[in-house]
C-alpha atoms as a PDB file:
ATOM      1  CA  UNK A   1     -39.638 -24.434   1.839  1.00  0.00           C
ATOM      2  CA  UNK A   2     -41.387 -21.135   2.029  1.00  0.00           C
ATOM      3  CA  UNK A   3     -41.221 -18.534   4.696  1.00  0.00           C
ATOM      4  CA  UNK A   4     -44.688 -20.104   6.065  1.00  0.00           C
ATOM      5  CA  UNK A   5     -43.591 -23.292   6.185  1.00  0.00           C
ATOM      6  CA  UNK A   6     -40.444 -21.983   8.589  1.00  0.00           C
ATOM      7  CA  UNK A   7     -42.875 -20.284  10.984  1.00  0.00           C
ATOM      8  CA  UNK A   8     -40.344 -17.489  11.029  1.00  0.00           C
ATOM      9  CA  UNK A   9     -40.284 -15.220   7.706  1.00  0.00           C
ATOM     10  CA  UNK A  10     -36.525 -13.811   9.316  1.00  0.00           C
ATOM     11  CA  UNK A  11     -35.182 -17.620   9.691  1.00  0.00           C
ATOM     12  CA  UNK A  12     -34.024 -18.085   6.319  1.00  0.00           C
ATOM     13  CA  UNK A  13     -30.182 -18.799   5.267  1.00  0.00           C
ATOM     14  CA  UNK A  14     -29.253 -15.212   4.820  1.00  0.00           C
ATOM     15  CA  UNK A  15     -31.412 -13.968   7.781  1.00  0.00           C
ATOM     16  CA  UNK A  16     -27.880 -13.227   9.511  1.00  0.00           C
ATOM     17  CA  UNK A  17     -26.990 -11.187   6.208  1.00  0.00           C
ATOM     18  CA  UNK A  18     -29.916  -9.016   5.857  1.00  0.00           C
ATOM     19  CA  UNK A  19     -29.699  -8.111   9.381  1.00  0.00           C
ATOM     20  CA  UNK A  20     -25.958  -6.986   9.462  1.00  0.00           C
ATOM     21  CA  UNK A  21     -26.548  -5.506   5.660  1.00  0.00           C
ATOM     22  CA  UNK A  22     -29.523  -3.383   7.420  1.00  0.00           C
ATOM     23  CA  UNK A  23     -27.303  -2.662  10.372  1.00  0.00           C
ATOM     24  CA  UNK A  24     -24.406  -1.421   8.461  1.00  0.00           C
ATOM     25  CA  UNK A  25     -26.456   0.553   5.662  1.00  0.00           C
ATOM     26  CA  UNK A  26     -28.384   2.822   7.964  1.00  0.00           C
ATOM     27  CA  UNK A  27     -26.911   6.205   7.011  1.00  0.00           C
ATOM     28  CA  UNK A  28     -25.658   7.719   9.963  1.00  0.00           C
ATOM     29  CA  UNK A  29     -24.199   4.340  11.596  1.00  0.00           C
ATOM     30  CA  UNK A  30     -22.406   3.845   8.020  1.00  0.00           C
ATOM     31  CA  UNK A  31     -21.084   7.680   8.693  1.00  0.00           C
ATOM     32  CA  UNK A  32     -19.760   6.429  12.158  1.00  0.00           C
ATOM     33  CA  UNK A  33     -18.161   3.261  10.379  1.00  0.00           C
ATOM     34  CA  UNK A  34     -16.352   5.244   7.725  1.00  0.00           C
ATOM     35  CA  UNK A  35     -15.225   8.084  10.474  1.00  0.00           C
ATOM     36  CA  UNK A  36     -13.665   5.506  12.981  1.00  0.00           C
ATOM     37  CA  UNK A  37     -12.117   3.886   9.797  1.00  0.00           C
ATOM     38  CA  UNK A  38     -10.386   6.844   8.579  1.00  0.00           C
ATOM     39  CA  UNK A  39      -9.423   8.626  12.196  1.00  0.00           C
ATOM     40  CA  UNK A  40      -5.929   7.452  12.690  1.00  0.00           C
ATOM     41  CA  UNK A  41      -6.181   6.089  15.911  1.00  0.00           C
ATOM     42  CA  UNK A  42      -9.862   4.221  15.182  1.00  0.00           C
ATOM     43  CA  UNK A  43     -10.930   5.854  18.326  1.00  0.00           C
ATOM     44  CA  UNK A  44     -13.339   9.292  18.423  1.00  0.00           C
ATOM     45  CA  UNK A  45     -14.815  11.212  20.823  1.00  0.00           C
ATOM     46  CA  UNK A  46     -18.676  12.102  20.620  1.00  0.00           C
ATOM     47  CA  UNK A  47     -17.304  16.029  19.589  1.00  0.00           C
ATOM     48  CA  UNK A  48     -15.059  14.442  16.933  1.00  0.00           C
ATOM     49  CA  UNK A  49     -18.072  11.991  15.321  1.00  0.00           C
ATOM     50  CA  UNK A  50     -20.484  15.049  15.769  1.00  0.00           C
ATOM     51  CA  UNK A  51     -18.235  17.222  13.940  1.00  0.00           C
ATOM     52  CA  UNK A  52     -16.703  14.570  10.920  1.00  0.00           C
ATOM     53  CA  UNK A  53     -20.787  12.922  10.712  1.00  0.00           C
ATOM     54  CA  UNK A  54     -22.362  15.943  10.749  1.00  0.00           C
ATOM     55  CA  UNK A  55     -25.855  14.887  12.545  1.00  0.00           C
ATOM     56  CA  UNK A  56     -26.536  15.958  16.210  1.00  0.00           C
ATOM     57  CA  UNK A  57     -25.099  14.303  19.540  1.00  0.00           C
ATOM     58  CA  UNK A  58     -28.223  12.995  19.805  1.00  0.00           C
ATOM     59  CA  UNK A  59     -28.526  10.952  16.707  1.00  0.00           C
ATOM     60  CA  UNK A  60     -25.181   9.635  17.062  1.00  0.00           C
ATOM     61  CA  UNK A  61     -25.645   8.525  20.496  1.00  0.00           C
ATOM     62  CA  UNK A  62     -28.753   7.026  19.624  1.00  0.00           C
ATOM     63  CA  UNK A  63     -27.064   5.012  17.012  1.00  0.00           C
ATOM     64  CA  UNK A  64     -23.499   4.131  18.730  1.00  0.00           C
ATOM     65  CA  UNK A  65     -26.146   2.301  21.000  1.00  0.00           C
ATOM     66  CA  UNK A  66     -27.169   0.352  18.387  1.00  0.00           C
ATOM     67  CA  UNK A  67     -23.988  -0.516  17.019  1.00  0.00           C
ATOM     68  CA  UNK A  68     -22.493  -1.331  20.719  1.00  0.00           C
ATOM     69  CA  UNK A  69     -26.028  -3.855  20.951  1.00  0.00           C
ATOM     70  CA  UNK A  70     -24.656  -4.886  18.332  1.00  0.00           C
ATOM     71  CA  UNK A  71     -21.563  -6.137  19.382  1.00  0.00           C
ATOM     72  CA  UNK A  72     -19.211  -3.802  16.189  1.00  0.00           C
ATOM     73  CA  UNK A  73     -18.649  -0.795  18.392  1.00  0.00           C
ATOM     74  CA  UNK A  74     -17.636  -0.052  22.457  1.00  0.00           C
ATOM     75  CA  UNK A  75     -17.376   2.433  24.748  1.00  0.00           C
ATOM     76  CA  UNK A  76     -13.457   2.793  25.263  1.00  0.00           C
ATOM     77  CA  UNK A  77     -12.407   4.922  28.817  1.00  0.00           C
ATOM     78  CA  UNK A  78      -9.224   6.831  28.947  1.00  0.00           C
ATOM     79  CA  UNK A  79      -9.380   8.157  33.116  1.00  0.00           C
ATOM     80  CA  UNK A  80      -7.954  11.676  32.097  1.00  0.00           C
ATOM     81  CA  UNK A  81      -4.904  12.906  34.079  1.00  0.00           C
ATOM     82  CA  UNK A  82      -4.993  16.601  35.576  1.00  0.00           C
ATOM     83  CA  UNK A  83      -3.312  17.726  32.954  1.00  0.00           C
ATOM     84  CA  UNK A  84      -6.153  16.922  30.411  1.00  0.00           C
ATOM     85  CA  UNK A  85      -9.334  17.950  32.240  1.00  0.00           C
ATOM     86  CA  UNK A  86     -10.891  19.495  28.753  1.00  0.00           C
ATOM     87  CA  UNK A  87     -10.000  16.655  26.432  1.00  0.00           C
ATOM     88  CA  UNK A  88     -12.063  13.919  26.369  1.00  0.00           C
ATOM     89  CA  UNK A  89     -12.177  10.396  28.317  1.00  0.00           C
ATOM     90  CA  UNK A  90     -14.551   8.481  26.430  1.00  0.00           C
ATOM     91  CA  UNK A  91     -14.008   7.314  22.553  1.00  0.00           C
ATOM     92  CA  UNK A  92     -15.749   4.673  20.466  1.00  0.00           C
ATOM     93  CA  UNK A  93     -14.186   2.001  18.386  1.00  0.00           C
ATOM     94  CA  UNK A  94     -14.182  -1.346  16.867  1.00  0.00           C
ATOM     95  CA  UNK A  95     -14.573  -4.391  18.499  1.00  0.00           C
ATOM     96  CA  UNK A  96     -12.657  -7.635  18.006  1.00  0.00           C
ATOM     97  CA  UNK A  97     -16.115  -8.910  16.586  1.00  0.00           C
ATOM     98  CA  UNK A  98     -16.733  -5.343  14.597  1.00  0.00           C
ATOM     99  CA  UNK A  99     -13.696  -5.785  12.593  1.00  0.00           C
ATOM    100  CA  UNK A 100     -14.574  -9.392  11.523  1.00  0.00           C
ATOM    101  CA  UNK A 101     -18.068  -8.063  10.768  1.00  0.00           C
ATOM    102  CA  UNK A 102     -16.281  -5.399   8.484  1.00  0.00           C
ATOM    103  CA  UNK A 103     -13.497  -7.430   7.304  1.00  0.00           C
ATOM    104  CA  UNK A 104     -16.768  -9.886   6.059  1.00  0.00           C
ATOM    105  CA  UNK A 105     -18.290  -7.098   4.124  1.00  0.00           C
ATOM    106  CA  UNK A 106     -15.431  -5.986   2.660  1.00  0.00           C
ATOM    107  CA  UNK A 107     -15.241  -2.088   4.575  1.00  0.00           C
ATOM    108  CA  UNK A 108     -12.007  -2.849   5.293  1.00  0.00           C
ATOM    109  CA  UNK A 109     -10.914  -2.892   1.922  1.00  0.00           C
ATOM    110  CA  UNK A 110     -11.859   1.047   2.206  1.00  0.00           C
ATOM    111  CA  UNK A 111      -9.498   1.689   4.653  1.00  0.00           C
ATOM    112  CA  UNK A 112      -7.185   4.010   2.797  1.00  0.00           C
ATOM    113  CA  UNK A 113      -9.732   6.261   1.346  1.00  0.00           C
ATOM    114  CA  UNK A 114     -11.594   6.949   4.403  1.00  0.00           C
ATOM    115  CA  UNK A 115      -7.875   8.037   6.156  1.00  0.00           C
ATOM    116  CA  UNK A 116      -7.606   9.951   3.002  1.00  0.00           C
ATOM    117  CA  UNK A 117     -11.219  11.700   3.391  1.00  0.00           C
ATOM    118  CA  UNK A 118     -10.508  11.994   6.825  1.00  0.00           C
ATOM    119  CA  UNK A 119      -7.032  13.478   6.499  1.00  0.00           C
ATOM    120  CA  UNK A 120      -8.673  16.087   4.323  1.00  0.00           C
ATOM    121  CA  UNK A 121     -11.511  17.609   5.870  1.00  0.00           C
ATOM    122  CA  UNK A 122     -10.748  20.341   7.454  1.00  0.00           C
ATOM    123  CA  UNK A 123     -11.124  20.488  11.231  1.00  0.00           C
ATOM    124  CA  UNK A 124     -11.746  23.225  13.998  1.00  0.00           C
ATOM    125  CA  UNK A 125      -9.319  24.116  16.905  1.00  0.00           C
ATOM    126  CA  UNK A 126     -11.617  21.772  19.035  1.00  0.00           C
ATOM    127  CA  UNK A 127     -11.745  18.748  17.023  1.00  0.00           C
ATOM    128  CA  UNK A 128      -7.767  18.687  16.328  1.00  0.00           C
ATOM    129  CA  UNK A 129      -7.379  18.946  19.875  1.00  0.00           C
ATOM    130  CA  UNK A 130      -9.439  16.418  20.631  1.00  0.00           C
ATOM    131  CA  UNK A 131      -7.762  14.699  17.678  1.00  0.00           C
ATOM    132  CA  UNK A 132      -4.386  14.671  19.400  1.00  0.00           C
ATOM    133  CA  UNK A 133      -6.134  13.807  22.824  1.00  0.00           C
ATOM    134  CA  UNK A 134      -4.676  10.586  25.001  1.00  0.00           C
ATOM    135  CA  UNK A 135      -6.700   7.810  24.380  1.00  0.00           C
ATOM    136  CA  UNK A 136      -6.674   4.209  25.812  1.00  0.00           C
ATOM    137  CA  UNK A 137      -5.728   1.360  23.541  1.00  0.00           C
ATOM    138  CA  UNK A 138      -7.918  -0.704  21.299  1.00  0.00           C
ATOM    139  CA  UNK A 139      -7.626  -4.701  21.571  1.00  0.00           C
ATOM    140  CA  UNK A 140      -4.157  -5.934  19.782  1.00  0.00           C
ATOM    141  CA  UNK A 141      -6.320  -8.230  17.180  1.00  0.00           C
ATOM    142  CA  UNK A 142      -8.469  -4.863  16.206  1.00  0.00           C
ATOM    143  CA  UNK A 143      -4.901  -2.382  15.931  1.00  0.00           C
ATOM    144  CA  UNK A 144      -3.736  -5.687  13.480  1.00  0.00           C
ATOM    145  CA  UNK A 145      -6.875  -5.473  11.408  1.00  0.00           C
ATOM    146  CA  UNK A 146      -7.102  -1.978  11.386  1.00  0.00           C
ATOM    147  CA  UNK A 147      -3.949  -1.095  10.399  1.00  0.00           C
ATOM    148  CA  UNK A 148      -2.025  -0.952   6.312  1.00  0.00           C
ATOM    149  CA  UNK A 149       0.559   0.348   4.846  1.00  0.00           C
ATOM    150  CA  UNK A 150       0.083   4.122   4.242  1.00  0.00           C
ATOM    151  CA  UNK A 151       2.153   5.301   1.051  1.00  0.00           C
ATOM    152  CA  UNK A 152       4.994   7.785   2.208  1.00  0.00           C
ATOM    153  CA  UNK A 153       4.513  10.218  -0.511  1.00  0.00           C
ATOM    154  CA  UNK A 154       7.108  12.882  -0.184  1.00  0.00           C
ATOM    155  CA  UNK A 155       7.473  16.102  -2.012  1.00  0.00           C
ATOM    156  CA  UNK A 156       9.977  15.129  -4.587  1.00  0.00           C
ATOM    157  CA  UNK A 157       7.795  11.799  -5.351  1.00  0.00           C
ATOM    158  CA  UNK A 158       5.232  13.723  -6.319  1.00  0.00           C
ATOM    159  CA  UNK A 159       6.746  16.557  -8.453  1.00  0.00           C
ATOM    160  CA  UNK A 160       8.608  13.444 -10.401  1.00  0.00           C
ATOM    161  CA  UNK A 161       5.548  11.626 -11.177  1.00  0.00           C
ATOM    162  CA  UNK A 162       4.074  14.989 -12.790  1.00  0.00           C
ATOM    163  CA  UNK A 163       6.778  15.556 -15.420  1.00  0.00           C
END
């Protein structure tokens, strides 16, 4: 059956596919996706994805949107208490749904690396305070999914495996 015959050139078997492929490839919401996979609590504020993506408020607002249409990414509120008037109250992470899109496309498998990249950038004053701002807690099924076993590398480890 051609696309002609369907009336609908996007109704095809791996309409659902190209769409989420599309979705996920677009360069700055795949920068979002790797950033909230390697931040260790899977939750950033607008300064921290700003900062880690690079590209202006702006353009990562404009594209959080889309993911959160989407269904892969909320809006997560953390009411701030008066001792934390300059840290941030609003983060973005997975949803349930996000992580099964990822876990489906196999980002989760990256998991590691992107803590790793994210472990190793270095970070302003700003961003490591908002790092080690309160946040508000992700759903229990997206923590599970979200969440493997980091290698505990200490210093005599590594100076053994050099000799």
């Amino acid at each position: 059956m051609s696309e002609s015959d369907t009336g609908n050139a996007n109704a095809g078997p791996f309409a659902e596919q190209q769409r989420i492929f599309k979705l996920l490839s677009q360069d700055t919401r795949h920068l979002i996706i790797q950033e909230l996979l390697g931040h260790p609590a899977h939750l950033m504020s607008l300064a921290e994805l700003e900062y880690m993506v690079g590209k202006s408020q702006a353009a990562i607002k404009d594209q959080l949107e889309t993911l959160i249409e989407a269904g892969i990414v909320d809006r997560y509120i953390y009411e701030p208490s008066e001792g934390t008037r300059d840290l941030p109250s609003q983060f973005y992470g997975f949803t349930e749904h996000g992580v099964e899109i990822l876990y489906d496309y196999k980002y989760l498998r990256g998991l590691p690396i992107a803590r790793a990249l994210y472990e190793n950038t270095r970070k302003t004053e700003k961003i490591n305070r908002h790092e080690a701002a309160p946040r508000p807690e992700l759903p229990a099924s997206v923590v599970e999914a979200l969440t493997f076993e980091e290698p505990d590398f200490e210093e005599d480890d590594v100076s053994s495996h050099q000799s």
